[in-house]
Protein backbone atom coordinates (compact mmCIF):
# COMPACT_ATOMS: atom_id res chain seq x y z
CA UNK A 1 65.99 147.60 74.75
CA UNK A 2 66.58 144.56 77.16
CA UNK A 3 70.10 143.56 77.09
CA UNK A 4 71.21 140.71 79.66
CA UNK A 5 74.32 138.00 79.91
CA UNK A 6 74.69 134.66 79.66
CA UNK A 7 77.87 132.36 80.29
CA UNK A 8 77.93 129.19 79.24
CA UNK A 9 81.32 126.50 78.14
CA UNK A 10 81.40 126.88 74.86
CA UNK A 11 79.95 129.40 72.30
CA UNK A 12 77.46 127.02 70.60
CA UNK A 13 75.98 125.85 74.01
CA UNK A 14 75.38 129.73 74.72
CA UNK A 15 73.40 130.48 71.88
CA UNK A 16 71.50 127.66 72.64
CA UNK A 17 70.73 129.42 75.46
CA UNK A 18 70.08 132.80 74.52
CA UNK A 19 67.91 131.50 71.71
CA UNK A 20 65.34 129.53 74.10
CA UNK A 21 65.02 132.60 76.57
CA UNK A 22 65.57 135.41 74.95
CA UNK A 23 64.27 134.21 71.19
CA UNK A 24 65.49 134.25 67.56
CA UNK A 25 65.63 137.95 67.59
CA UNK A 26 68.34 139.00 70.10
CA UNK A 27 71.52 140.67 68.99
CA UNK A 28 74.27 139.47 70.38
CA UNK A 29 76.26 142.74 71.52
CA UNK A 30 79.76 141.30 72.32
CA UNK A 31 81.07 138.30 74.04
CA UNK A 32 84.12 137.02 75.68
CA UNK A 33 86.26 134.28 77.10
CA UNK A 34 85.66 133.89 80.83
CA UNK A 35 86.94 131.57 83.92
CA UNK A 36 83.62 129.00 83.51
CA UNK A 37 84.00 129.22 79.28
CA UNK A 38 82.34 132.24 77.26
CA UNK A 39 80.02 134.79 78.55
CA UNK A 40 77.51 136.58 76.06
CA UNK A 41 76.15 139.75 76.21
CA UNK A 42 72.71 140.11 74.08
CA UNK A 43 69.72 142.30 73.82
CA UNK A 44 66.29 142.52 72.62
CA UNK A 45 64.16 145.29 70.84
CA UNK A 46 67.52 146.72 69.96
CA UNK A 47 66.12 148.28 66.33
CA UNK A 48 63.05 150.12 67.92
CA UNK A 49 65.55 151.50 70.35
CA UNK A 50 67.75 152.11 67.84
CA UNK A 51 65.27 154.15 65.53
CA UNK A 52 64.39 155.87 68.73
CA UNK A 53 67.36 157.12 69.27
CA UNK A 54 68.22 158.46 65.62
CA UNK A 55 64.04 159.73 66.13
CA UNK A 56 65.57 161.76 69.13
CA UNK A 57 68.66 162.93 67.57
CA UNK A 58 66.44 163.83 64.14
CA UNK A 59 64.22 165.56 66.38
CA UNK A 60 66.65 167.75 68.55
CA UNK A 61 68.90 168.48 65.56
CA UNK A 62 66.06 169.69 62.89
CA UNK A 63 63.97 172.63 62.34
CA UNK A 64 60.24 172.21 63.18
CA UNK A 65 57.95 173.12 60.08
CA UNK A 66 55.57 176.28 59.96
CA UNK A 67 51.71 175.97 60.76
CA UNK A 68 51.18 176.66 57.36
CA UNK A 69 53.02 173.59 55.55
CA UNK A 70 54.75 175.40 52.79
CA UNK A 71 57.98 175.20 54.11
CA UNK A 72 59.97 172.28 55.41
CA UNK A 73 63.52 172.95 56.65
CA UNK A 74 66.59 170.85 55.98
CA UNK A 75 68.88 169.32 59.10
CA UNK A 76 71.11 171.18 60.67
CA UNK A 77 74.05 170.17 62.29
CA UNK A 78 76.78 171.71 64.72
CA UNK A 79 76.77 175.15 65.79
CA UNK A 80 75.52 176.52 62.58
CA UNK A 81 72.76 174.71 62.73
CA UNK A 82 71.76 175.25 66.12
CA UNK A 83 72.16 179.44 65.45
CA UNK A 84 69.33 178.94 62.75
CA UNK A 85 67.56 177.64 65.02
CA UNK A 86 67.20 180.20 67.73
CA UNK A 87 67.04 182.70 64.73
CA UNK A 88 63.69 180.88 63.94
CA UNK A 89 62.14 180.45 67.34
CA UNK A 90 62.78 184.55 67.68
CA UNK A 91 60.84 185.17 64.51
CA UNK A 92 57.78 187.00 65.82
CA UNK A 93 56.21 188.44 62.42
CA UNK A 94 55.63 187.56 58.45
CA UNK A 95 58.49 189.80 57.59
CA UNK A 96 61.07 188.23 59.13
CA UNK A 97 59.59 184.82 57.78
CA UNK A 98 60.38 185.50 54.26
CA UNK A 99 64.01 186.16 55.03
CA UNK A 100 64.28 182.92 56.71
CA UNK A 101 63.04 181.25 54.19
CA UNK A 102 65.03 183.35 51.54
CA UNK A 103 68.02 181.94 54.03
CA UNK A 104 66.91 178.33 54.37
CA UNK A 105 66.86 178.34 50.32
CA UNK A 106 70.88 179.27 50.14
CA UNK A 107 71.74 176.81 52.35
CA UNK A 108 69.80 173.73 50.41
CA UNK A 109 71.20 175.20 47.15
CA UNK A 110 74.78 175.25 49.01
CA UNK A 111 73.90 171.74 50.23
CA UNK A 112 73.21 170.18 46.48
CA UNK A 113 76.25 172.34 45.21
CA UNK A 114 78.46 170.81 47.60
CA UNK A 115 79.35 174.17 48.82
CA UNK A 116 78.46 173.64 52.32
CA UNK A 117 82.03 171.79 53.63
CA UNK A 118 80.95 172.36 56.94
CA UNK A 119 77.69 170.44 56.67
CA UNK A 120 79.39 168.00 54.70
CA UNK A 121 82.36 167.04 57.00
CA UNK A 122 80.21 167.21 60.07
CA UNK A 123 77.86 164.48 58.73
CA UNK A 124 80.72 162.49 57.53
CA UNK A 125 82.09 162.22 61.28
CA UNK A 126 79.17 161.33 62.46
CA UNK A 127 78.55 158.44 59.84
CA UNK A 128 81.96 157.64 58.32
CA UNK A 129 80.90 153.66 57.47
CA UNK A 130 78.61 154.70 54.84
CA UNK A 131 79.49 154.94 51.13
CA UNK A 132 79.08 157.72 49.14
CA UNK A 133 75.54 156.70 47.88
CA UNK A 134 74.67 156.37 51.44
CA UNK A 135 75.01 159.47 52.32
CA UNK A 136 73.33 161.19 49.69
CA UNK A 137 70.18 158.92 50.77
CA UNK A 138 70.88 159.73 54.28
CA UNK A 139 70.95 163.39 53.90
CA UNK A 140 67.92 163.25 51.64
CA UNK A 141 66.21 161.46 54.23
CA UNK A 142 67.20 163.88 56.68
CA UNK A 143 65.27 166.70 54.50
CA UNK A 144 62.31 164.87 55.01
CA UNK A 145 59.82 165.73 57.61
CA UNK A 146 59.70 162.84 60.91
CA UNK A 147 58.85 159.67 60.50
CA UNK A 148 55.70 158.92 62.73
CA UNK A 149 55.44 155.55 64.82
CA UNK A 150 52.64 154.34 62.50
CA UNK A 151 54.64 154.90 59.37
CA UNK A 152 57.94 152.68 61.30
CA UNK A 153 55.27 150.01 61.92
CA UNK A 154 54.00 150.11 58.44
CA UNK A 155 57.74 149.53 56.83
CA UNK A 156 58.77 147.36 58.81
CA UNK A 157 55.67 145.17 58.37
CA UNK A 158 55.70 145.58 54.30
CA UNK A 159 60.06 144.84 54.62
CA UNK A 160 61.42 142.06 53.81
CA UNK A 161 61.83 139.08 56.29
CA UNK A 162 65.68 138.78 57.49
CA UNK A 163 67.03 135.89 58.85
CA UNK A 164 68.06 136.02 62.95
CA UNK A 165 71.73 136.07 63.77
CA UNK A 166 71.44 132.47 65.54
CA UNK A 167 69.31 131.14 61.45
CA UNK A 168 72.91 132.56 59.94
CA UNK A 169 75.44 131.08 62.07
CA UNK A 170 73.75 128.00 61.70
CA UNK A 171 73.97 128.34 58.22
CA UNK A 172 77.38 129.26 58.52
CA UNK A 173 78.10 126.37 60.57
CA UNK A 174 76.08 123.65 58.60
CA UNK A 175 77.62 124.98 55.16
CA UNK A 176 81.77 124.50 57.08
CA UNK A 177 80.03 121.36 58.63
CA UNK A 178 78.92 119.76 54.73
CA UNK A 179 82.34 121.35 53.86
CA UNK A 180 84.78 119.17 56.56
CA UNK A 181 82.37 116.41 55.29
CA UNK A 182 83.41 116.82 51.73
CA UNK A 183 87.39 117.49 52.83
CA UNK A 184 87.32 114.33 54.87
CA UNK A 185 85.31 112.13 52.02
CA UNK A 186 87.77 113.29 49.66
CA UNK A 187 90.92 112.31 52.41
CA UNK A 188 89.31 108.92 52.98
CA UNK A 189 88.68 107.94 49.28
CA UNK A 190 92.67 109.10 48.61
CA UNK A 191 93.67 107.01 51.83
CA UNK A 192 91.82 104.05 50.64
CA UNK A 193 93.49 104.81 47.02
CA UNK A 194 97.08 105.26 48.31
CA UNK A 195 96.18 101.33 50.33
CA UNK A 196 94.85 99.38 47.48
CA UNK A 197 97.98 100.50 45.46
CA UNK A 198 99.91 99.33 48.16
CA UNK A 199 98.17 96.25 49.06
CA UNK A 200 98.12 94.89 45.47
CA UNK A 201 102.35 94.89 45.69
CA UNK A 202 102.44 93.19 48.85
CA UNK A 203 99.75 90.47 47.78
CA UNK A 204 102.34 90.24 44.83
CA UNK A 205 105.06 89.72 47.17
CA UNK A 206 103.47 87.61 49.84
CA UNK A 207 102.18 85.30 46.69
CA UNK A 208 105.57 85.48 45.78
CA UNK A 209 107.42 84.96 49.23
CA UNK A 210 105.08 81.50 49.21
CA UNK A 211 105.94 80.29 45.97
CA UNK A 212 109.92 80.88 46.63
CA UNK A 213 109.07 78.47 49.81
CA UNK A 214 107.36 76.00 48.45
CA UNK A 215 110.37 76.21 45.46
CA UNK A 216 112.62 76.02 48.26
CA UNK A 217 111.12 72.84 50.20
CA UNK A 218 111.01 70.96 46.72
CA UNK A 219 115.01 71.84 46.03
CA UNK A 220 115.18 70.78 49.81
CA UNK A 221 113.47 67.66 49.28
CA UNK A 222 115.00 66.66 46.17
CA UNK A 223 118.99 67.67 47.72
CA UNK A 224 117.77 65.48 50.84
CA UNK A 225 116.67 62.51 48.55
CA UNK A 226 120.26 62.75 46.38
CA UNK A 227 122.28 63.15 49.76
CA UNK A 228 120.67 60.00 50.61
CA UNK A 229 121.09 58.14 47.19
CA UNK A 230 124.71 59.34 47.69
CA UNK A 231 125.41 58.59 50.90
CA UNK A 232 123.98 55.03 50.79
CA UNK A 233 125.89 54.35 48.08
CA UNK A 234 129.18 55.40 49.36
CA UNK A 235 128.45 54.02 52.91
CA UNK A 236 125.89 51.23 52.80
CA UNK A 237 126.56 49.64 56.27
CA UNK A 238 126.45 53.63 57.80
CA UNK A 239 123.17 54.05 56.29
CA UNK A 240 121.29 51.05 57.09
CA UNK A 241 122.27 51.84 61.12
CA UNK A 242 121.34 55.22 60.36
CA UNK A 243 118.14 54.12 59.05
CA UNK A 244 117.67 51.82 62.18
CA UNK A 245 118.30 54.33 64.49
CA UNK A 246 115.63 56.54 63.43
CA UNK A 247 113.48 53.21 63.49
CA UNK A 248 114.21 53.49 67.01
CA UNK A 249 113.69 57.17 67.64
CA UNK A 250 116.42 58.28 68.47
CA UNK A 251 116.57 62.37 66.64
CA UNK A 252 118.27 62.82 63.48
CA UNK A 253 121.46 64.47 64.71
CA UNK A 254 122.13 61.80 66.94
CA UNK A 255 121.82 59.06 64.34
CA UNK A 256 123.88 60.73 62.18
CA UNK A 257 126.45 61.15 65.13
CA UNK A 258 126.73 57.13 65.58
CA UNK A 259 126.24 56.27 62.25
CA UNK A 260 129.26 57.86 61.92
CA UNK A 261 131.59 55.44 63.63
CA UNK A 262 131.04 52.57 62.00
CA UNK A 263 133.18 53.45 59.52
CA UNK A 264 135.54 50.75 58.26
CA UNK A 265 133.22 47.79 59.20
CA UNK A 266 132.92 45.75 56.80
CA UNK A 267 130.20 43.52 59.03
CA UNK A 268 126.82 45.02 59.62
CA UNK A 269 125.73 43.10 62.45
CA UNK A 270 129.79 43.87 64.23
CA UNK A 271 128.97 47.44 62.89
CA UNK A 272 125.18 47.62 64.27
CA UNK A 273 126.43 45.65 68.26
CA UNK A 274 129.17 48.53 68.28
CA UNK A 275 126.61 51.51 67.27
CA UNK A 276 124.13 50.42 70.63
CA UNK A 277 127.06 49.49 72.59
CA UNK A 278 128.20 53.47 71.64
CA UNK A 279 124.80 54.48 72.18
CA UNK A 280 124.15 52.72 76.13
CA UNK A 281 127.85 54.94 76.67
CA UNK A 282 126.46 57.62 76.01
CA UNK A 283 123.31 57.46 78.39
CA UNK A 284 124.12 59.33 81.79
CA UNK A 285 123.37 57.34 84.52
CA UNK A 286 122.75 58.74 88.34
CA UNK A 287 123.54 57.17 91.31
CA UNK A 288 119.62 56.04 92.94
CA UNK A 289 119.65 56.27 96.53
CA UNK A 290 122.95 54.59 98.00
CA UNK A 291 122.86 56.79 101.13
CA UNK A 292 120.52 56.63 104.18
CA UNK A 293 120.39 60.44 104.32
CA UNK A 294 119.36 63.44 101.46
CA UNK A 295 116.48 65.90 100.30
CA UNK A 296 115.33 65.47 96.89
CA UNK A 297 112.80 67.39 95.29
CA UNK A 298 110.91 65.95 92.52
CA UNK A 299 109.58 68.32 89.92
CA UNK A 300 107.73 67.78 86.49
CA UNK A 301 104.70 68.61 84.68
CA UNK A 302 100.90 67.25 85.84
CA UNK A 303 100.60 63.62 85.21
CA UNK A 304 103.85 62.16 84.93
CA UNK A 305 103.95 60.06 87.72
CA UNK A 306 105.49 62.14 90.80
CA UNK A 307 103.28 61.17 93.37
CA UNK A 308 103.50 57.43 92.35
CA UNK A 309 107.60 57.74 91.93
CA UNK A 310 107.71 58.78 95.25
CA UNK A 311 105.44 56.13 96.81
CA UNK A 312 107.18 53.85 95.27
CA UNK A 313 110.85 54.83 96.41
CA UNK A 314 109.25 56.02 99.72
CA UNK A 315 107.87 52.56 100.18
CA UNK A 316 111.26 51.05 99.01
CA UNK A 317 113.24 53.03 101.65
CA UNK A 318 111.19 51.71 104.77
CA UNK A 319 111.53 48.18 103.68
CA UNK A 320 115.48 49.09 103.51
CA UNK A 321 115.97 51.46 106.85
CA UNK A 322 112.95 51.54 108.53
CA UNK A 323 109.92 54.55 108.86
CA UNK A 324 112.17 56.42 111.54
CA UNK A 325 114.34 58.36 109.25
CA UNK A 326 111.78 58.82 106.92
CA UNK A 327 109.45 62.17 105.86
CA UNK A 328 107.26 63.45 103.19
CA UNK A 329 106.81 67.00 102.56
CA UNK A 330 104.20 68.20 99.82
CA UNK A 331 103.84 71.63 98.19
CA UNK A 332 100.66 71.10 95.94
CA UNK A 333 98.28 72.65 97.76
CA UNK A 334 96.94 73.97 94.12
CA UNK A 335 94.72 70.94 93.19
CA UNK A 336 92.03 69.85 94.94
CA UNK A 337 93.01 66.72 97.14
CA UNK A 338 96.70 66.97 95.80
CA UNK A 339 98.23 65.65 98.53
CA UNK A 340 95.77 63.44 100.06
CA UNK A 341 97.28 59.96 98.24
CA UNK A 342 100.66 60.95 99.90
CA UNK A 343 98.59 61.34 103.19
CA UNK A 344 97.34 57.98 102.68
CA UNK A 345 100.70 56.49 102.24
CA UNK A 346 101.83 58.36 105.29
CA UNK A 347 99.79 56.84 107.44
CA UNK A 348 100.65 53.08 106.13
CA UNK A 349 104.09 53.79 106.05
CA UNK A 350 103.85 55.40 109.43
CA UNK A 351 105.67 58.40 108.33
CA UNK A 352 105.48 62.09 108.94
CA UNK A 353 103.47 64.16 106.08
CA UNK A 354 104.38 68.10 106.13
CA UNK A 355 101.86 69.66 103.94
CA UNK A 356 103.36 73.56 102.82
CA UNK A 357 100.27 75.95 102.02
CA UNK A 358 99.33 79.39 103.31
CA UNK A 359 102.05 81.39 105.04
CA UNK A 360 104.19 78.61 106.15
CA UNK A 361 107.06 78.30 103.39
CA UNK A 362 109.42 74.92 102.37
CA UNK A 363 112.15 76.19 104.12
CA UNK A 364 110.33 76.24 107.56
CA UNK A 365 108.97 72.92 107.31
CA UNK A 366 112.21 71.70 106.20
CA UNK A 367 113.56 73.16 109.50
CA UNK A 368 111.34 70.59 111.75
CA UNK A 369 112.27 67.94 109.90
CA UNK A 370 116.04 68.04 110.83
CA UNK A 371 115.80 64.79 112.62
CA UNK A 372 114.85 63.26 109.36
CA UNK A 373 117.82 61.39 107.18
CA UNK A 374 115.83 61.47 104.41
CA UNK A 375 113.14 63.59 102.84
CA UNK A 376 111.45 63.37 99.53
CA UNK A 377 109.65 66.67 98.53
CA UNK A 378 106.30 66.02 95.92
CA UNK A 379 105.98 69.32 93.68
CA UNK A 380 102.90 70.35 92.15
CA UNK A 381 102.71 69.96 88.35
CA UNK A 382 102.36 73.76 87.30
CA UNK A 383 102.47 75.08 83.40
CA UNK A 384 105.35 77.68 82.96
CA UNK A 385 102.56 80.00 82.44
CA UNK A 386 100.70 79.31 85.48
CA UNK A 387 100.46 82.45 87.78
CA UNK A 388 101.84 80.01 90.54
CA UNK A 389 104.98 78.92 88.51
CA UNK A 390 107.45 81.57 89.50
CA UNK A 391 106.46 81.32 93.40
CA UNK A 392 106.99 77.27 93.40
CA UNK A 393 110.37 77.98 91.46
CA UNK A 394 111.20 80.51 94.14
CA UNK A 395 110.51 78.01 96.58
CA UNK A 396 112.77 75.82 95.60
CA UNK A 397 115.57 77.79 94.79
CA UNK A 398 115.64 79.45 98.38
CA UNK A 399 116.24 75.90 100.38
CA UNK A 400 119.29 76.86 102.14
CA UNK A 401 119.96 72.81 102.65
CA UNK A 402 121.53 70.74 100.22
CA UNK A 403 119.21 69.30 98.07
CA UNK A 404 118.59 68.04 94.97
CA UNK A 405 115.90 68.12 92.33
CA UNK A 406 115.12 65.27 90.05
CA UNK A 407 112.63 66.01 87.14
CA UNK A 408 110.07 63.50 86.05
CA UNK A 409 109.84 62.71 82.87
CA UNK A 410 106.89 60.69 80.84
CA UNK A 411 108.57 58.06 77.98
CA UNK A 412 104.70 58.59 76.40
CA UNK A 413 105.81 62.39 75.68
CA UNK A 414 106.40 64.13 71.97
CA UNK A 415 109.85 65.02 71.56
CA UNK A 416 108.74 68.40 71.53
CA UNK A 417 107.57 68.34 74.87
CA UNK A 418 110.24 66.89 75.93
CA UNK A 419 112.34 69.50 75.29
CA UNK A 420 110.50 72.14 76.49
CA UNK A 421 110.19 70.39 79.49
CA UNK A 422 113.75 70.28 80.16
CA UNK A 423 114.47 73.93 79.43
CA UNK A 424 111.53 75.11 81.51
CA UNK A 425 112.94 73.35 84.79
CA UNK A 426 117.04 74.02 83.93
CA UNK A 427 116.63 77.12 86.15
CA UNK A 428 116.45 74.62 89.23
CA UNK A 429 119.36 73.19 88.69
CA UNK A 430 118.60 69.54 87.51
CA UNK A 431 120.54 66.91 89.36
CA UNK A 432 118.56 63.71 87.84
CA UNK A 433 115.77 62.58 86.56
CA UNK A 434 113.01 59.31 86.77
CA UNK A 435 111.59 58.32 83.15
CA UNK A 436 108.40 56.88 83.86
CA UNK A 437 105.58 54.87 81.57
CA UNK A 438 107.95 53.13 80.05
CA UNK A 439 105.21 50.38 80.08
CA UNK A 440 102.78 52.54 78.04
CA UNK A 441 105.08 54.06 75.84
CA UNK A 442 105.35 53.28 71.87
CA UNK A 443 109.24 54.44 71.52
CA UNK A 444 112.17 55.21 73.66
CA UNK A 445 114.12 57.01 71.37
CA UNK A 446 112.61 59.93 72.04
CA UNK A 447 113.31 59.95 75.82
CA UNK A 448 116.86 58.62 75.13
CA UNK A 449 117.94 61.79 73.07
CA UNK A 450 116.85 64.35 75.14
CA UNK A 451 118.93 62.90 78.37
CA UNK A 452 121.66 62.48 75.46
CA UNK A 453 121.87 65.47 74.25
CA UNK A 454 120.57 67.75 77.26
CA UNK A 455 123.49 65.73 79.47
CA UNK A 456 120.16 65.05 82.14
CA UNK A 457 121.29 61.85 84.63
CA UNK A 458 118.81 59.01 84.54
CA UNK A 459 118.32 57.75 88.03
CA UNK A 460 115.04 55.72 87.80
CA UNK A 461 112.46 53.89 85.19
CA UNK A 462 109.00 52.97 86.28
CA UNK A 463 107.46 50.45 84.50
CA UNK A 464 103.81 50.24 86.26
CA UNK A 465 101.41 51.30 88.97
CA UNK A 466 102.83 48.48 91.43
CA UNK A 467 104.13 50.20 94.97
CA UNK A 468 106.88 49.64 95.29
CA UNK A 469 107.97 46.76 92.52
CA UNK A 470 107.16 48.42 89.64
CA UNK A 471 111.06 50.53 89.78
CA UNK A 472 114.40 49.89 88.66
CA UNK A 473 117.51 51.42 88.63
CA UNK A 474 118.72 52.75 85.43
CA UNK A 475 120.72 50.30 83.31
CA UNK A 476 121.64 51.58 79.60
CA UNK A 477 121.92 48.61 77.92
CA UNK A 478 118.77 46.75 79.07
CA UNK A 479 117.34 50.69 78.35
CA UNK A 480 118.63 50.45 74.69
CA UNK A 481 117.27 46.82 74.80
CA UNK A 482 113.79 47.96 75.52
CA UNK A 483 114.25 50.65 72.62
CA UNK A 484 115.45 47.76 70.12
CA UNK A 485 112.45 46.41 71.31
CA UNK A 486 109.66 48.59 70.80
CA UNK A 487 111.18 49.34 66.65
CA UNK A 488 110.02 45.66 65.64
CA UNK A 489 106.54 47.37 65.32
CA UNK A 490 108.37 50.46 63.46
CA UNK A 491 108.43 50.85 59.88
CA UNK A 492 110.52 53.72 57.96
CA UNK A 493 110.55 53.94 54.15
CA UNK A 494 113.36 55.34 52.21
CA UNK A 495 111.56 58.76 51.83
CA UNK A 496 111.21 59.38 55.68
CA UNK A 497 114.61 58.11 55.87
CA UNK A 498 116.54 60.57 53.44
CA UNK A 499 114.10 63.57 55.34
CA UNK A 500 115.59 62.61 58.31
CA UNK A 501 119.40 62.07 56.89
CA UNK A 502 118.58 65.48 55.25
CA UNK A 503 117.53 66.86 58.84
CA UNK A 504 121.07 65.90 59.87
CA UNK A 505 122.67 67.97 57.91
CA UNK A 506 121.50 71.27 58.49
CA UNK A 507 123.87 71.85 61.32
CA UNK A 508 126.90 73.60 61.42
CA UNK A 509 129.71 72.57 59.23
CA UNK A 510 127.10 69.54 57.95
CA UNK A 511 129.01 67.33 60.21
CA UNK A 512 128.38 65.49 63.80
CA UNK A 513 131.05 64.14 65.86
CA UNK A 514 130.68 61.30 69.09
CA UNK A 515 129.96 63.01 72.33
């Protein structure tokens, strides 16, 4: 018998292993868990050894036969067995034979009788895993003469083939493995059960969540269209202006604020002059450039029209005070050639350019410009989402100096993004701001409610690409003019109309009051 060890991680990779070099018929003796994963002890030729060994112990522990083959003596076993033994060897004549034999007889007929407990409980010890039928083989066996090498051979040629130990636990293993298979088939198809009954409900109540909003916009729709009918019958001259005013494009809750104070006029065209005259009030205004002296920051989104606002009142300035007091300070160094139309102007203007990039920050080159009265600061147009947003915000927010930031906003704009515009730049601290393209743009209204109702100070309107004519200063009421305008081309049909006096109502209370 060759027994040897293997160690391997895991108990499937180690029979692996013992299979390819030791072969399908090693036993596997014992194994155990180790530092490196499982270590297996195996041999091979383990049943010739075996059948060796119980050869050896046959041999040692039975009597031999006599030269004359009429007598073959039973095992014996413990110290009984080993007396008759000697007894025999010291048998010298025929006499003594016979009374051996006579002796050997008793104990066989003892032995089938069961009367031999000795013999019995000694080969019980020394087998106790056998059943009864077992033993009876084994001792009959036992009674037989030796089996010779040839006749091992010759059985275990003509026994039947057994499987290996490494054939049966993979067996064993594909058999659990087909098992799991079925267990986890049989989880699956009760997962995918226990879904579809779920699914079909929520398809029910989805299908159901859409019709109840669709239900809901027609009930909307159809409320809006009697609020209207209602209200323009109880207050004709309110809901013509109201009607106007979204012409115009102004939003919804504002036109339902200053339709609102027309009540008792009698005159539309008295009740319409004091509606725009309300509506011009209500425009902020900021004070443009009075002063020599100031920092002001313009910020906005890309394409609005900072760098042009800036030539423009940069240009506007020198003509006024001079270039000495003058300087332009630029932090887009994002785009490529950002700031080179500010360099250009620089150098016709004969002003200083400070370009901030790389390590130096705004508040440095701020600091060697103190001899300057007035400096106008051009922003790069950065989305909110931009990677760079938060550091040009931080920028700005950490100028020690008094200064102020105007935002830039384009009259061409959705309301929308209008909006959003506004609440993305609050965290600056808006001071003013420029509406530009007014040239370009289709309606005002727009623009006008979001300085309205966001309470942002109009400083500027640019009207053009001229340096430096194409500028005013704010004025409401030629700004409300210019809205009046650009509604000629308008149109807005009864439907749109009750949406929008529908739109007005959804607020709290249902009710607007003047600002």
């Amino acid at each position: 018998m060759k027994a040897k060890k293997f160690v391997a991680p895991d108990m499937r990779q180690a029979l692996k292993i013992v299979r390819d070099t030791m072969g399908a018929d090693a036993v596997i003796l014992s194994n155990r868990k180790v530092a490196g994963g499982v270590e297996v002890s195996v041999a091979t030729d383990y049943d010739e050894a075996m059948e060796d060994h119980r050869r050896s112990i046959r041999d040692q522990a039975s009597v031999p036969q006599y030269t004359d083959g009429s007598l073959q003596f039973a095992p014996a076993q413990g110290d009984s067995t080993r007396l008759l033994k000697e007894t025999l060897l010291a048998v010298k004549d025929k006499e003594r034979r016979d009374e051996v034999r006579e002796l050997l007889n008793r104990q066989r007929q003892e032995l089938d009788s069961g009367t031999n407990e000795e013999f019995v409980d000694s080969y019980r010890r020394d087998d106790v895993s056998i059943s009864t039928e077992g033993q009876r083989k084994q001792r009959a066996d036992n009674l037989l003469p030796p089996k010779t090498p040839t006749q091992i051979s010759a059985e275990r040629q003509n026994a039947p083939a057994k499987k290996s130990f490494f054939e049966e636990y993979e067996t064993r293993v594909e058999n659990e493995a087909n098992e799991v298979a079925a267990e986890k088939g049989k989880i699956e198809s009760e997962i995918k059960e226990t879904t579809l009954a779920f699914e079909e409900p929520l398809q029910d109540i989805n299908q159901m969540r859409n019709e109840l909003q669709q239900l809901r916009s027609v009930i909307s729709s159809q409320l809006g269209n009697v609020a209207w009918g209602d209200f323009s019958y109880r207050h004709p001259i309110s809901a013509a202006i109201f009607k106007r005013l979204v012409k115009m494009g102004l939003s919804s809750t504002l036109a339902r604020s200053l339709s609102q104070q027309v009540e008792g006029h009698s005159n539309k065209k008295d009740a319409w002059h004091h509606v725009l005259l309300n509506l011009a009030s209500r425009i902020p205004v900021h004070d443009a450039i009075p002063k020599e002296e100031g920092i002001i920051a313009f910020v906005g989104p890309a394409g609005v029209g900072k760098t042009t606002t800036i030539a423009k009142l940069a240009s506007d300035y020198v003509l006024k005070y001079g270039p000495e007091n003058l300087a332009l300070v630029t932090t887009d160094s994002y785009r490529i050639a950002g700031h080179e139309q500010l360099r250009v102007l620089s150098k016709i203007l004969k002003v200083p350019l400070r370009v901030v990039a790389g390590n130096q920050s705004l508040e440095s080159a701020l600091q060697g410009l103190q001899r300057k009265k007035m400096i106008l600061i051009d922003t790069a147009g950065l989305s909110h989402k931009d990677v760079c947003w938060e550091e040009q915000i931080s920028a700005l927010n950490s100028v020690s100096k008094s200064m102020e930031t105007w935002l830039v906003l384009s009259t061409t704009s959705q309301r929308k993004i209008l909006d959003k515009t506004v609440m993305n730049y609050k965290r600056l601290g808006l001071d003013g701001c420029v509406l530009t393209k007014m040239d370009e743009s289709a309606s005002l209204g727009e623009a006008l409610s979001v300085v309205i109702e966001h309470r942002l100070s109009v400083a500027y309107t640019t009207n053009g690409q001229n340096i430096p004519d194409d500028i005013d200063q704010v004025k409401p009421k030629s700004l409300v003019n210019q809205a009046i305008a650009l509604t000629k081309e308008a149109t807005l049909d009864d439907e749109l109309a009750a949406d929008c006096f529908h739109d007005s109502l959804q607020t709290k209370n249902g009710a607007f009051t003047a600002a």
